[in-house]
C-alpha atoms as a PDB file:
ATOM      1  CA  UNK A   1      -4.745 -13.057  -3.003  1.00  0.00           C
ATOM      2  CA  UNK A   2      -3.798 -12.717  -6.975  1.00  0.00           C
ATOM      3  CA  UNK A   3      -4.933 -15.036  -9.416  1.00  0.00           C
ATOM      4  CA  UNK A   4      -2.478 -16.549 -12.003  1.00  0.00           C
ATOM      5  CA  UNK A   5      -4.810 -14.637 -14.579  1.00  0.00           C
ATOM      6  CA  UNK A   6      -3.236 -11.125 -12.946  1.00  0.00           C
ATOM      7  CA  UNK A   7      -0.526  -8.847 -14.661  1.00  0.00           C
ATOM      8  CA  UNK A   8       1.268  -5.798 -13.175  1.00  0.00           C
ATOM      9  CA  UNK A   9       2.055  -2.623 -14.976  1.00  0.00           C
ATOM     10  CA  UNK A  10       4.571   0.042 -13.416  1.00  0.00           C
ATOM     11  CA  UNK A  11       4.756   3.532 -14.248  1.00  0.00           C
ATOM     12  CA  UNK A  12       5.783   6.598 -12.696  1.00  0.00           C
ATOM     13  CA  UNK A  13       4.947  10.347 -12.570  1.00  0.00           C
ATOM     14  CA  UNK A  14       8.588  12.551 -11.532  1.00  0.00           C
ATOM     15  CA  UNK A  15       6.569  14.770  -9.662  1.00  0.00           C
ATOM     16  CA  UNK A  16       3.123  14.502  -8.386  1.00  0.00           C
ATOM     17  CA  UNK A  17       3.182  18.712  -7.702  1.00  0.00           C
ATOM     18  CA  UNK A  18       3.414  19.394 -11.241  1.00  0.00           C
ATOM     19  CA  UNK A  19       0.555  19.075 -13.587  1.00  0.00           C
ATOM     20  CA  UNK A  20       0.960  16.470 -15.891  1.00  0.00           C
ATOM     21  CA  UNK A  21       0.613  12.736 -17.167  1.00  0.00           C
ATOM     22  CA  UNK A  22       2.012   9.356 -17.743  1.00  0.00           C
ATOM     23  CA  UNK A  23       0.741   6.747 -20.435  1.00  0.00           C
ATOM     24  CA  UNK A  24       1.137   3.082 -20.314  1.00  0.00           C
ATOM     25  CA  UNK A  25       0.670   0.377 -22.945  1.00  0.00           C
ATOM     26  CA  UNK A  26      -1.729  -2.271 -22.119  1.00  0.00           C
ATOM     27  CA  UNK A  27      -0.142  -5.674 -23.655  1.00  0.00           C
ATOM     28  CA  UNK A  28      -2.896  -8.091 -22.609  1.00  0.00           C
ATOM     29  CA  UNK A  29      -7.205  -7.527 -22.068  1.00  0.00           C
ATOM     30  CA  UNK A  30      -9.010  -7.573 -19.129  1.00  0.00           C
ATOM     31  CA  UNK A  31     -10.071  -5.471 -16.161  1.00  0.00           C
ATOM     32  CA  UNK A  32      -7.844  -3.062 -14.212  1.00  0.00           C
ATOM     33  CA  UNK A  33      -8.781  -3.737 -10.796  1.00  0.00           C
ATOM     34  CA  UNK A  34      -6.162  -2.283  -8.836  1.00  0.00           C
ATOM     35  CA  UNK A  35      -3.895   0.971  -9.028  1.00  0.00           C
ATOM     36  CA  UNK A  36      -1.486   1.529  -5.774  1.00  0.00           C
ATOM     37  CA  UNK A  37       0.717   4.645  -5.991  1.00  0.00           C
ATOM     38  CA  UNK A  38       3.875   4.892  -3.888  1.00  0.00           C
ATOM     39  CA  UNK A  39       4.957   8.216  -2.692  1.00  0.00           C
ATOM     40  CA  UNK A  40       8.489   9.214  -3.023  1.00  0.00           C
ATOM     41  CA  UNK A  41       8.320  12.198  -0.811  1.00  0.00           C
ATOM     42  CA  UNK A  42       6.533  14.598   1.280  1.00  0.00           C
ATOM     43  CA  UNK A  43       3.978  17.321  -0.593  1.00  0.00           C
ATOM     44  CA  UNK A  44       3.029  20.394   1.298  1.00  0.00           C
ATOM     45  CA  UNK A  45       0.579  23.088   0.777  1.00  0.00           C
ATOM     46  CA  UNK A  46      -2.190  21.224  -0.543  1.00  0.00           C
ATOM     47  CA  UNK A  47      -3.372  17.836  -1.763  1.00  0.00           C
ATOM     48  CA  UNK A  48      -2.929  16.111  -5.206  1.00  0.00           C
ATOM     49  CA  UNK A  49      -5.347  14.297  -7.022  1.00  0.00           C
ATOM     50  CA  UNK A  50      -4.064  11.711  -9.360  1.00  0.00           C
ATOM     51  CA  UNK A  51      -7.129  10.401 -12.315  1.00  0.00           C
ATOM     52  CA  UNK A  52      -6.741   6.823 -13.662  1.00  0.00           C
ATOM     53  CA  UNK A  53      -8.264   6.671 -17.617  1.00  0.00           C
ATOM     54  CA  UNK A  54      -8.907   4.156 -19.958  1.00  0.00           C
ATOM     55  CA  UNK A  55     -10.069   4.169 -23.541  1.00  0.00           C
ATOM     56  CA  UNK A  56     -13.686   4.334 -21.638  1.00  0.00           C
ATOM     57  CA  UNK A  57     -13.381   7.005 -19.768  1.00  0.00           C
ATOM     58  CA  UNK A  58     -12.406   8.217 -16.058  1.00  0.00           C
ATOM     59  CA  UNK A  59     -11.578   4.982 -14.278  1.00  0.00           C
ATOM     60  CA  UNK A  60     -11.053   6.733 -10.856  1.00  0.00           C
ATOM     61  CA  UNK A  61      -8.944   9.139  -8.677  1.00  0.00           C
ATOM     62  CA  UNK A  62      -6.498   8.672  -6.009  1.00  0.00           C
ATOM     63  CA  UNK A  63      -6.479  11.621  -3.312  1.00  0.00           C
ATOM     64  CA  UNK A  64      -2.936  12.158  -1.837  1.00  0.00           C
ATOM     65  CA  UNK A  65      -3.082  14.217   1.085  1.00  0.00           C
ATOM     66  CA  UNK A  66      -0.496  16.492   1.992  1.00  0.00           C
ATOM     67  CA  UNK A  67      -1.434  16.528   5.901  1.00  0.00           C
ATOM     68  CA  UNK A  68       0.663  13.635   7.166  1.00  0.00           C
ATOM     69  CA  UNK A  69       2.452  12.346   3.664  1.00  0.00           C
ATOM     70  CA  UNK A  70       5.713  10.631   3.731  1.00  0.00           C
ATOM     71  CA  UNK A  71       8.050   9.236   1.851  1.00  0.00           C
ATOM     72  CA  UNK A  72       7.256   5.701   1.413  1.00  0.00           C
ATOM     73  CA  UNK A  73       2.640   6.126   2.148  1.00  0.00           C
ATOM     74  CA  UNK A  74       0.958   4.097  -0.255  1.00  0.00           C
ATOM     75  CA  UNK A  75      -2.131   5.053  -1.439  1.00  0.00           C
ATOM     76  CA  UNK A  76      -4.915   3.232  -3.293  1.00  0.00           C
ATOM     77  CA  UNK A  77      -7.442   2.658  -5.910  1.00  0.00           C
ATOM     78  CA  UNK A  78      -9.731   0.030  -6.781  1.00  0.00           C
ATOM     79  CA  UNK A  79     -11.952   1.233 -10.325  1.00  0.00           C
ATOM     80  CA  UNK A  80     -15.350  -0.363 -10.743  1.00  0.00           C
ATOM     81  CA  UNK A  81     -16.263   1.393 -13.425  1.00  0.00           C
ATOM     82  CA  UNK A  82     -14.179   2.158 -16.968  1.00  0.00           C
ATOM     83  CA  UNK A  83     -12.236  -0.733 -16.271  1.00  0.00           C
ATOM     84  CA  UNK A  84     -11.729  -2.947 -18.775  1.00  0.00           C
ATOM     85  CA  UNK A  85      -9.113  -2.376 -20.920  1.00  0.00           C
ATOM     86  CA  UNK A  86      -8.270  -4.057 -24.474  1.00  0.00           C
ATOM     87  CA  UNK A  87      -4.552  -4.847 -26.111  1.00  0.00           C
ATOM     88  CA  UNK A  88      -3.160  -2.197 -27.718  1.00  0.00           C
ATOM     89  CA  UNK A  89      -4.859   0.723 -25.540  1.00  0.00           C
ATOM     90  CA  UNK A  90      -3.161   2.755 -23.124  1.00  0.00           C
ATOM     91  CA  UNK A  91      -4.211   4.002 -19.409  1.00  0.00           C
ATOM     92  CA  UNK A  92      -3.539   7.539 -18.060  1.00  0.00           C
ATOM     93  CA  UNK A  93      -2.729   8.834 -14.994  1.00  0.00           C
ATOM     94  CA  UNK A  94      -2.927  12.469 -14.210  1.00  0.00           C
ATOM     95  CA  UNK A  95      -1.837  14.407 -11.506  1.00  0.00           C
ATOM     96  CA  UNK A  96      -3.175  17.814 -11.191  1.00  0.00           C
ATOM     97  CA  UNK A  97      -0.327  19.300  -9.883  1.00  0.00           C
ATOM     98  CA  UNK A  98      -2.170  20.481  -6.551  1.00  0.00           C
ATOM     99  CA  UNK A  99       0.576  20.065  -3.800  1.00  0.00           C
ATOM    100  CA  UNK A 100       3.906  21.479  -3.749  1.00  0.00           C
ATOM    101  CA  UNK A 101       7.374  19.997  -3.037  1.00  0.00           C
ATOM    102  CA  UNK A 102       9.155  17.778  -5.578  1.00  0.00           C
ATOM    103  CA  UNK A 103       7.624  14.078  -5.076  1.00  0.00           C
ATOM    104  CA  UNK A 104       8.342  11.363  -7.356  1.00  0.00           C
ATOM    105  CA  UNK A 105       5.125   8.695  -7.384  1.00  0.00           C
ATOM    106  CA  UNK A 106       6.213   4.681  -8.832  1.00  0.00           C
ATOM    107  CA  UNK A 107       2.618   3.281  -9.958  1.00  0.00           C
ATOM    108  CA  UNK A 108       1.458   0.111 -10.150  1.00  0.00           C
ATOM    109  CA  UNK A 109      -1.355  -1.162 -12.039  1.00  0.00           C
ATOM    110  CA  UNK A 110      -3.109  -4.626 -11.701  1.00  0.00           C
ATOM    111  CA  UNK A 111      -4.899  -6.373 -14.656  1.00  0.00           C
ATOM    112  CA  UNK A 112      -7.054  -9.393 -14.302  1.00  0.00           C
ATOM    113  CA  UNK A 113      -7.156 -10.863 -17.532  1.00  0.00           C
END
């Protein structure tokens, strides 16, 4: 159940088989306690690895595996560590471009303030 004191962030990466990043702003402090990351498509070949930083450091990863992924999977993080996040800062997420087939990934990210 969500608090009153939670905020949601979305982001996306255009292709989770190609290395590379997104940045978001962080508008309010607190702790990110939750990251979910919605598939778009099918990857092949391998898996993906997506990282989730803040200003501290790695906050986590998310493992996407190509053996059974669909359009639609959701997959999930919950960081306790290099979580909290002040105003003004920005978190990453990186995908290491592992998998192959074009795969668009929407990203949500949960703040408790």
């Amino acid at each position: 159940m969500r608090t009153l004191n939670d905020y949601f962030i979305t982001t996306k990466l255009a292709d989770i088989s190609t290395a590379g990043q997104t940045y978001v702003a962080v508008p309010d402090g607190g702790r990110l306690i939750k990251v979910f990351a919605a598939l778009g498509a099918a990857i092949t070949t391998a898996d993906a690895t997506m990282t989730v930083k803040t200003a501290q450091g790695t906050a986590g990863t998310i493992s996407v595996p190509f053996s059974g992924s669909a359009a639609g999977n959701v997959y999930t993080l919950e960081p306790s560590a290099n979580n909290a996040v002040n105003e003004g800062e920005t978190i990453e997420i990186e995908t290491d471009g592992g998998s192959t087939g074009t795969a668009e990934v929407e990203i949500t990210l949960v703040i408790r303030r």
